[in-house]
N, C-alpha and C. Protein backbone atom coordinates (compact mmCIF):
# COMPACT_ATOMS: atom_id res chain seq x y z
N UNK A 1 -1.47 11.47 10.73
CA UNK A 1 -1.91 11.94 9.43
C UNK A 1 -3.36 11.50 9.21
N UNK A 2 -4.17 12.70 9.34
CA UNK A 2 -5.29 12.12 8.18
C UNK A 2 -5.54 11.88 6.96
N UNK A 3 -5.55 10.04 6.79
CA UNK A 3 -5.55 9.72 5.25
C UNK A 3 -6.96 10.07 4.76
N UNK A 4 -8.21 10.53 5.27
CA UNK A 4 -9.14 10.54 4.83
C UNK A 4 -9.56 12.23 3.83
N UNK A 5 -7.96 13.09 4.25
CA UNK A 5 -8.10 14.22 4.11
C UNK A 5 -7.60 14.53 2.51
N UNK A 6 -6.54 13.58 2.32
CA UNK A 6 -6.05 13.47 1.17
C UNK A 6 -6.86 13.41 0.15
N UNK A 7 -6.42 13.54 -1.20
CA UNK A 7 -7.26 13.96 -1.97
C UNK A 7 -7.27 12.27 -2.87
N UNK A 8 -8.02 11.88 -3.32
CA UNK A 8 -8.04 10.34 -4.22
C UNK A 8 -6.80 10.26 -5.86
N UNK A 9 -6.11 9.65 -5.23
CA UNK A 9 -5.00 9.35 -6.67
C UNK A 9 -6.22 8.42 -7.32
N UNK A 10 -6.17 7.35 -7.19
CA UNK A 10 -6.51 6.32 -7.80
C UNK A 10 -7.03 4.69 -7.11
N UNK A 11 -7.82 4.13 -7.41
CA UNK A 11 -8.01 2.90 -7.04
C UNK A 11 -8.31 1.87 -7.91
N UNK A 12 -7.50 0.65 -7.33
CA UNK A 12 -7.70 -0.63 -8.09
C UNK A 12 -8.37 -2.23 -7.76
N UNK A 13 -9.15 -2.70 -8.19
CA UNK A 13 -9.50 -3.93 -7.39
C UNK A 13 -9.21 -5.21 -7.98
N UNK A 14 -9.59 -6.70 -7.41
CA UNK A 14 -9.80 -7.49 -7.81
C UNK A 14 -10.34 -8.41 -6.99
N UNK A 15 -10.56 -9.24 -7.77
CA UNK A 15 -11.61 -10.25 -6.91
C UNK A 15 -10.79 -12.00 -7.03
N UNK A 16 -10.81 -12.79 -5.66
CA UNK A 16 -9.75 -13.68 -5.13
C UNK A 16 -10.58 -14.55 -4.93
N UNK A 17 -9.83 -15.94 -5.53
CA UNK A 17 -10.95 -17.07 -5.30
C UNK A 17 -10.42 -17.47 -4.11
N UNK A 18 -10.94 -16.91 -2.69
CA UNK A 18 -10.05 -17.52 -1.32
C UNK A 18 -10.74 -16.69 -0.07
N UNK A 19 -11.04 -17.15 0.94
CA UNK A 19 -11.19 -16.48 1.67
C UNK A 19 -10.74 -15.31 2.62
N UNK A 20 -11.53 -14.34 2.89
CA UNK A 20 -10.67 -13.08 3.27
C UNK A 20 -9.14 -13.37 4.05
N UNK A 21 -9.35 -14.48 5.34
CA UNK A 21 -8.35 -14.61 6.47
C UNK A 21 -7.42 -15.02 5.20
N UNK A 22 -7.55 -15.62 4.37
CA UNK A 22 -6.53 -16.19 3.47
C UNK A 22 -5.67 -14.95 2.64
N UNK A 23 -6.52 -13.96 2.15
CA UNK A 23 -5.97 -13.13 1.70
C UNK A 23 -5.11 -12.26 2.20
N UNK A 24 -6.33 -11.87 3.80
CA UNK A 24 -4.86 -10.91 4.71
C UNK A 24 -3.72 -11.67 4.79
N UNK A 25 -3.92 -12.91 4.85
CA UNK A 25 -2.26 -13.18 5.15
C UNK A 25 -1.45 -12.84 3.70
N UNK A 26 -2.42 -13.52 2.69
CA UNK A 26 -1.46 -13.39 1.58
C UNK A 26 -0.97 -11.37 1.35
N UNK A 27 -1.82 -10.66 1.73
CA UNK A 27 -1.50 -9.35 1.99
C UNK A 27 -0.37 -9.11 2.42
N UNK A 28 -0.19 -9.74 3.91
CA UNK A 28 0.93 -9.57 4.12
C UNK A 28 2.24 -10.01 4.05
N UNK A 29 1.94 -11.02 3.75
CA UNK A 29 3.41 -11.63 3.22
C UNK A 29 3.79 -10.80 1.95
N UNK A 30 2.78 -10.50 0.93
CA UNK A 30 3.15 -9.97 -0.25
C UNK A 30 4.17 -8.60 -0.04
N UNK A 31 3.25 -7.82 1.00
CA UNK A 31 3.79 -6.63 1.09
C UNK A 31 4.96 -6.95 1.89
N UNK A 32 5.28 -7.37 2.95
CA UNK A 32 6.59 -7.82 3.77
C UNK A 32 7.39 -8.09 2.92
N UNK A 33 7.81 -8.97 1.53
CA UNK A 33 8.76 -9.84 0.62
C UNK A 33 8.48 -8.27 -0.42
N UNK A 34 7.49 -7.79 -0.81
CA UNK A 34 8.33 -6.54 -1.81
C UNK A 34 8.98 -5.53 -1.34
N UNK A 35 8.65 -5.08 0.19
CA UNK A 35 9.38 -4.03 0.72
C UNK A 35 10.64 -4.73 1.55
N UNK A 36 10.96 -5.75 1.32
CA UNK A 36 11.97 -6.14 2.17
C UNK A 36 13.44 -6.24 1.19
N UNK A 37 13.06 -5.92 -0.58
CA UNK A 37 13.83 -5.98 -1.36
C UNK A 37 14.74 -4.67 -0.99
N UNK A 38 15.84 -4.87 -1.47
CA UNK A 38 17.06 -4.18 -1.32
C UNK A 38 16.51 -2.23 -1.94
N UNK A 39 16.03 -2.26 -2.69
CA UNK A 39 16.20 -1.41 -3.74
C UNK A 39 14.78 -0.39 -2.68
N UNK A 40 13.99 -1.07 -2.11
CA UNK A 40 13.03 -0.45 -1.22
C UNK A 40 13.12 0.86 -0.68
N UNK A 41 14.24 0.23 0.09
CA UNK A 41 14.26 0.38 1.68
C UNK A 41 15.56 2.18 1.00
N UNK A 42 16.41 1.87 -0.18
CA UNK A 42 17.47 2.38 -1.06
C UNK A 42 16.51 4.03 -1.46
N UNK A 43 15.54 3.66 -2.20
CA UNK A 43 14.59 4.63 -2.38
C UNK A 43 13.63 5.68 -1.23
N UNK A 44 13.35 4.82 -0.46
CA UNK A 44 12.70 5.51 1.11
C UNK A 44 13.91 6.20 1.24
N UNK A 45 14.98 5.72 1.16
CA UNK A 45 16.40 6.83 2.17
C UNK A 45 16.34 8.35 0.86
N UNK A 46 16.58 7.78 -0.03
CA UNK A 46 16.69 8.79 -1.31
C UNK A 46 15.30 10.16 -1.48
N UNK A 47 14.39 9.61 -0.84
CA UNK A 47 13.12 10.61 -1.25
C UNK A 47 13.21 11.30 0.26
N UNK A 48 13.96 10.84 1.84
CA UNK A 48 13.92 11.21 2.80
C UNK A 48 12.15 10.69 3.24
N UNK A 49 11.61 9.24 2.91
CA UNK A 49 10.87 8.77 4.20
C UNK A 49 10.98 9.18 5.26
N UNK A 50 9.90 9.24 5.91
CA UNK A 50 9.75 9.38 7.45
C UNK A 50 9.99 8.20 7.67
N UNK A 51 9.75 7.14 7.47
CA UNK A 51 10.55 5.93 7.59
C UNK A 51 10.71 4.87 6.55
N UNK A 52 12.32 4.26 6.80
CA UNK A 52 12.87 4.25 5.94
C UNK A 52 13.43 2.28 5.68
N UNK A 53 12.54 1.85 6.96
CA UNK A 53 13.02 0.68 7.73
C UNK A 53 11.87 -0.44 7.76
N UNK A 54 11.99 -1.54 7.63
CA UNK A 54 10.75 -2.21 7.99
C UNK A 54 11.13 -2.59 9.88
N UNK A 55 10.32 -2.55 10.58
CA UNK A 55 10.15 -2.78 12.23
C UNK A 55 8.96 -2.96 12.67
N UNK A 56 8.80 -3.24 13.84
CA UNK A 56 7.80 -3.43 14.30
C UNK A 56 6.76 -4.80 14.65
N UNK A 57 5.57 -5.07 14.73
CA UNK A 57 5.02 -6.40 14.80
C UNK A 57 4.84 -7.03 13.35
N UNK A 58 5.00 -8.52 13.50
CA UNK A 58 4.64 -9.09 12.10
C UNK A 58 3.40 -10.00 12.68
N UNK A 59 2.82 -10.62 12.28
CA UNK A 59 2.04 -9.79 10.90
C UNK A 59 1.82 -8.55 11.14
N UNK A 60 1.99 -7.57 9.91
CA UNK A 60 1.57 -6.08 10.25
C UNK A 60 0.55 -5.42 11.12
N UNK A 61 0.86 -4.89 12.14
CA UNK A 61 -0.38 -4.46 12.77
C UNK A 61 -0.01 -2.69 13.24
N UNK A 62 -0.71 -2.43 13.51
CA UNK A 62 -0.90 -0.76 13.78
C UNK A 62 0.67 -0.36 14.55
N UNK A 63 1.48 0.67 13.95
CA UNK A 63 3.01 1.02 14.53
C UNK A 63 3.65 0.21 13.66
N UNK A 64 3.35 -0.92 12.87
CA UNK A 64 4.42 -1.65 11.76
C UNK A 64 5.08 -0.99 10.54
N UNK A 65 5.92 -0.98 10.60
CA UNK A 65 6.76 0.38 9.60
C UNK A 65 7.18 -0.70 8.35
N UNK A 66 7.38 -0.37 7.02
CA UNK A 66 8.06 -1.07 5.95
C UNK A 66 8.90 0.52 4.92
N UNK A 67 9.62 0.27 4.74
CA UNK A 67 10.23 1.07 3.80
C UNK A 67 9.32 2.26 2.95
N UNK A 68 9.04 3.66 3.74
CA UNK A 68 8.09 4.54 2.91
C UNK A 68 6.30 4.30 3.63
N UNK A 69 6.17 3.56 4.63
CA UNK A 69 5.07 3.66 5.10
C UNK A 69 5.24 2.84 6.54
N UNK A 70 4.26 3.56 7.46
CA UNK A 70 3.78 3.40 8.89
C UNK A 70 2.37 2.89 8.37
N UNK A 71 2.26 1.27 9.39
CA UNK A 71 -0.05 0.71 9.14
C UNK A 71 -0.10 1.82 10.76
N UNK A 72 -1.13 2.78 9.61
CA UNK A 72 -1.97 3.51 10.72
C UNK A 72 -3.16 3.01 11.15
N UNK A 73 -3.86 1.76 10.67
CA UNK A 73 -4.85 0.99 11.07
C UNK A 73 -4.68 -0.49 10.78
N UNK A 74 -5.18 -1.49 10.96
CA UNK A 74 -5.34 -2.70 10.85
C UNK A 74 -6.44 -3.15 11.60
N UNK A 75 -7.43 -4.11 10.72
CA UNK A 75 -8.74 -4.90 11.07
C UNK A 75 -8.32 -6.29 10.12
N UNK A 76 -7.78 -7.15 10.89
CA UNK A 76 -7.50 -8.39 10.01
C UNK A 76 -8.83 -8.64 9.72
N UNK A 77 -8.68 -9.10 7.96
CA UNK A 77 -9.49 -9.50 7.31
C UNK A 77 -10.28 -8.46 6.52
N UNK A 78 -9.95 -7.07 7.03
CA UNK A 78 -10.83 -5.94 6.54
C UNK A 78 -10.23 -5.10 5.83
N UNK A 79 -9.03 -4.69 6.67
CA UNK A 79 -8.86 -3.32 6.07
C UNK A 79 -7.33 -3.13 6.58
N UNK A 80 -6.36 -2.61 5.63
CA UNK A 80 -5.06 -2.26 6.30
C UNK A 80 -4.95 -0.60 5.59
N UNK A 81 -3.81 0.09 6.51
CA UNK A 81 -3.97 1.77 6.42
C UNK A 81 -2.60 1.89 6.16
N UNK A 82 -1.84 1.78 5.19
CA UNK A 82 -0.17 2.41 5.10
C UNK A 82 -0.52 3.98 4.68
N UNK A 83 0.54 4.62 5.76
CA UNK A 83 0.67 5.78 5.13
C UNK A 83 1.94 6.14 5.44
N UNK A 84 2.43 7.29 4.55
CA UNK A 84 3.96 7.69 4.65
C UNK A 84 3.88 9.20 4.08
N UNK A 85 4.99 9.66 4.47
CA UNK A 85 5.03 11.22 3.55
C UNK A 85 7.10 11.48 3.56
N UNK A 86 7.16 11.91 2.21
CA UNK A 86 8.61 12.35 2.04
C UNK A 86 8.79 13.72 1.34
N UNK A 87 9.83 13.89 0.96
CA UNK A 87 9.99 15.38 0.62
C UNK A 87 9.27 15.95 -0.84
N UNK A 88 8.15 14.96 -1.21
CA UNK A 88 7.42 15.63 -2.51
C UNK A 88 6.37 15.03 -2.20
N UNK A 89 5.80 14.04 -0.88
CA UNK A 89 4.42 14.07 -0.97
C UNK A 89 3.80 13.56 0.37
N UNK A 90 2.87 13.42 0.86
CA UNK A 90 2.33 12.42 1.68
C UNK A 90 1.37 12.19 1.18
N UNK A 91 0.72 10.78 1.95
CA UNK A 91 0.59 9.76 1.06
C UNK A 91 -0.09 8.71 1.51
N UNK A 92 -1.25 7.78 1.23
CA UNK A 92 -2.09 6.58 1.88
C UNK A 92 -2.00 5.54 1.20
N UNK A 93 -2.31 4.45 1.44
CA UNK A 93 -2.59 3.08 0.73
C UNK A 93 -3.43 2.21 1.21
N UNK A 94 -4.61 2.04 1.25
CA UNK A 94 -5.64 1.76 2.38
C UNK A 94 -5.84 0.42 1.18
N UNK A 95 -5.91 -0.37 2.02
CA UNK A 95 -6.55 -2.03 1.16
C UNK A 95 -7.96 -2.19 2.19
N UNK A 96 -8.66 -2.33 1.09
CA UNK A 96 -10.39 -3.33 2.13
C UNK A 96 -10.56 -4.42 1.30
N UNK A 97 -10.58 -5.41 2.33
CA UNK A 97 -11.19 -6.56 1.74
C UNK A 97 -12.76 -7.09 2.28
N UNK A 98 -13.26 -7.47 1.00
CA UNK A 98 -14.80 -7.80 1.43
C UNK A 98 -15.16 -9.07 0.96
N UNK A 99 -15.46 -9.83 1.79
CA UNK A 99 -16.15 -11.12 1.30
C UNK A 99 -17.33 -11.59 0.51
N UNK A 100 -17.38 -11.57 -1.01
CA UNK A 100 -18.27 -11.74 -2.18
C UNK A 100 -19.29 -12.88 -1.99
N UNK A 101 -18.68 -13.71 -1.31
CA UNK A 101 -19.37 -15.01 -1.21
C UNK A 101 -18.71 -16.08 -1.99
N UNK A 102 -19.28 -17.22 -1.96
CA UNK A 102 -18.71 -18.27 -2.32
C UNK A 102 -16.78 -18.49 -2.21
N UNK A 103 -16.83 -17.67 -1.13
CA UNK A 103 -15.39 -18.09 -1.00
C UNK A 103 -14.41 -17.16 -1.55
N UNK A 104 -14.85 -16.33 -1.79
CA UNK A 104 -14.08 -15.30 -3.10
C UNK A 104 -14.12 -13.71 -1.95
N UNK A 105 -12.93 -13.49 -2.44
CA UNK A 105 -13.03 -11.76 -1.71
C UNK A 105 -12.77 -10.78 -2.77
N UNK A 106 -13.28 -9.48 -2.39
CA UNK A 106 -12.95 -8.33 -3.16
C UNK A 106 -12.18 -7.71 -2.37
N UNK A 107 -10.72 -7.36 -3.30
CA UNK A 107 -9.85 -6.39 -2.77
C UNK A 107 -9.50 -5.30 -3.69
N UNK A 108 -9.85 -4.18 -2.28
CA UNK A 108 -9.29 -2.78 -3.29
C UNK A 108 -8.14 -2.44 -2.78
N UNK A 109 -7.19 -1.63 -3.12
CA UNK A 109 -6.14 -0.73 -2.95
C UNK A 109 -6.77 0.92 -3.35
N UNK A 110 -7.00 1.56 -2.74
CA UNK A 110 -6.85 3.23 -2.68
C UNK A 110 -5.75 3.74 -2.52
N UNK A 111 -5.60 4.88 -3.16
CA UNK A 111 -4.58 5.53 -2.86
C UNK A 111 -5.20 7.19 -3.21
N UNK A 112 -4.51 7.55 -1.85
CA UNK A 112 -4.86 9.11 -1.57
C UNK A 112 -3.39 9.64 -1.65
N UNK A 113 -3.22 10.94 -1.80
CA UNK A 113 -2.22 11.57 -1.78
C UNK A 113 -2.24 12.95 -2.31
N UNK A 114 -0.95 13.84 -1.38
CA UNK A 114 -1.21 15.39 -1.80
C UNK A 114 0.26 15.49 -1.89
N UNK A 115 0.59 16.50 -2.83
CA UNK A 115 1.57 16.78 -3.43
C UNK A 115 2.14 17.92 -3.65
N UNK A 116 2.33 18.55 -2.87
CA UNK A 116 2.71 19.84 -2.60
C UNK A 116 3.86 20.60 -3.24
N UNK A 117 3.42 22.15 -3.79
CA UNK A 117 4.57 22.46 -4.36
C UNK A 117 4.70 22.49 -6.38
N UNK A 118 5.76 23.00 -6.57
CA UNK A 118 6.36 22.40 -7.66
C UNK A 118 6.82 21.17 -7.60
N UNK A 119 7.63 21.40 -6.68
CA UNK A 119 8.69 19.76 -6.78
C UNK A 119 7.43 18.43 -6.72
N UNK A 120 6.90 18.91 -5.87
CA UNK A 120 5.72 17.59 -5.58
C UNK A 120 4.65 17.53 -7.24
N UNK A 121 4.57 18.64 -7.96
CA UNK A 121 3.68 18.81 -9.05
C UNK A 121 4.52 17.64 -9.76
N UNK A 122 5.82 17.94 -9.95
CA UNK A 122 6.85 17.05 -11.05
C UNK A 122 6.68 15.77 -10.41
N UNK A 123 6.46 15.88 -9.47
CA UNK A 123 7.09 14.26 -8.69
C UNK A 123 5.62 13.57 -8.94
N UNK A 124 4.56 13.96 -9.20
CA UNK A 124 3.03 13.63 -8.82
C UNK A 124 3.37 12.94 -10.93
N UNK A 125 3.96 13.86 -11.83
CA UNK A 125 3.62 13.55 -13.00
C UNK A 125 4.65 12.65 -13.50
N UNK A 126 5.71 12.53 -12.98
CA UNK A 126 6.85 11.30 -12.80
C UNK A 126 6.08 10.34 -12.26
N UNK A 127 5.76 9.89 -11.03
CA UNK A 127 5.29 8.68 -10.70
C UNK A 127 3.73 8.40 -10.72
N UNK A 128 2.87 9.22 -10.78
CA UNK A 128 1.10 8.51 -11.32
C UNK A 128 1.04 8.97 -13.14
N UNK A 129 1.84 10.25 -13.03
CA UNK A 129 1.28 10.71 -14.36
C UNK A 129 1.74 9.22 -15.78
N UNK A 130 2.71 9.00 -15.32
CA UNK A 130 3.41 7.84 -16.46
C UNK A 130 2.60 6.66 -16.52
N UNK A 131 1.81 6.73 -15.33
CA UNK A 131 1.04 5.33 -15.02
C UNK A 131 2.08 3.93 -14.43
N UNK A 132 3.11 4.91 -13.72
CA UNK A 132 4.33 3.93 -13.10
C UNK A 132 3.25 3.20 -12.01
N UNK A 133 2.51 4.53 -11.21
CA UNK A 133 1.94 3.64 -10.34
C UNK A 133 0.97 2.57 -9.97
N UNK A 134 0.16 2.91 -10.89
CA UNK A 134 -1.24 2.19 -11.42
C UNK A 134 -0.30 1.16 -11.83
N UNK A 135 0.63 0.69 -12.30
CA UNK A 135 1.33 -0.67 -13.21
C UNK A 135 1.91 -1.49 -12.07
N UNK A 136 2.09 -0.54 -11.34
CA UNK A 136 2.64 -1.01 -9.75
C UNK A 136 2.07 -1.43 -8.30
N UNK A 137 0.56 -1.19 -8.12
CA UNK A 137 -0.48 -1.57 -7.40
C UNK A 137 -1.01 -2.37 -7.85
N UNK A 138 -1.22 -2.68 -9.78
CA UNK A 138 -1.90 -3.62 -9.85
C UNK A 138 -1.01 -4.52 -9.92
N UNK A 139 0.12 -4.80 -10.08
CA UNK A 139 1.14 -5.84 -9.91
C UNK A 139 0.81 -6.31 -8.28
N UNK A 140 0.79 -5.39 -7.63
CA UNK A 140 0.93 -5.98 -6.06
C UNK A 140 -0.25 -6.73 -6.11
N UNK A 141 -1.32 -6.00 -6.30
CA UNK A 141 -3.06 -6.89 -6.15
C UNK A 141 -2.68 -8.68 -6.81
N UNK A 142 -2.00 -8.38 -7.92
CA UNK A 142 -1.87 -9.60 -8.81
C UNK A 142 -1.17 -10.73 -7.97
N UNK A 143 0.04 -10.01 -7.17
CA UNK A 143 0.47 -11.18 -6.46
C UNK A 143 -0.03 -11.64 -5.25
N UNK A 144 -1.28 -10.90 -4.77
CA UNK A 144 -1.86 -11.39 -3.65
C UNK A 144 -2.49 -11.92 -3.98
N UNK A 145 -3.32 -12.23 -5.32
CA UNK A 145 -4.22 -13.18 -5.87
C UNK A 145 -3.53 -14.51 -6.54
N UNK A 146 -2.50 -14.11 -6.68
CA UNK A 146 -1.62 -15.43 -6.80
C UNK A 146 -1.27 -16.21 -5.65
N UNK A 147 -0.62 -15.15 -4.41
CA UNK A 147 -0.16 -15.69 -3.41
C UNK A 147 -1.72 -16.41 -2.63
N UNK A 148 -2.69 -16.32 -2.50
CA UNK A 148 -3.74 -16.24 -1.90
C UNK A 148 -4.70 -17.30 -2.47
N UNK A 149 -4.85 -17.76 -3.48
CA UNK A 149 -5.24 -19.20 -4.14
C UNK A 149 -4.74 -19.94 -4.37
């Protein structure tokens, strides 16, 4: 999949009093412990994910699958690439992290995605239109800045 083709949902940042290596990890642990919840993996089966399973190498690296997304890239410390597609959309989640200085990183979350269809129109205004998702990326950012200082 090209995530670069997708069209821009939305992006969110924040800035981490910790250094980048500190953050990828906290990245990934964050994301490993929310997609490893029961209710995840329940939903990927329900929308028909292309995958539906977490597998693969830990720490996440390129071929690492979690419930609703395949990392199509990984640059520890830089940049991670989830992408996934199910029966109303495909879909990116690209995190970059950049080192601000003094010890502090900036992390974004992007999110690209196309939505095809009616069904995908409803499904696009069910989950960004409510602002389910935006409430839900920045929750994740929040706990990597927790987990990560």
């Amino acid at each position: 999949m090209q995530t670069a083709v997708l069209p821009c949902v939305d992006e969110h940042m924040t800035v981490i009093a910790a250094e980048t290596d500190d953050v990828w990890r906290g990245l990934d642990a964050v994301l490993s412990r929310t997609f490893s919840r029961p209710g995840a993996a329940g939903y990927a089966k329900l929308v028909r994910c292309a995958d539906s399973t977490s597998r693969g190498p830990r720490p996440l690296a390129e071929g690492s699958t979690l419930p609703g997304f395949r990392v199509v890239a990984a640059v520890p410390g830089r940049e991670l690439v989830l992408a996934g597609r199910h029966r109303f959309s495909s879909y990116a989640l690209i995190f970059r992290l950049e080192d601000v200085g003094h010890g502090r990183t900036r992390l974004r979350a992007e999110t690209r995605a196309a939505f095809p269809g009616l069904a995908g129109g409803l499904y696009r205004r069910l989950v960004v239109g409510t602002g389910g998702h935006a409430v839900g990326v920045r929750r994740l950012l929040s706990a990597v800045r927790h987990r990560s200082e």
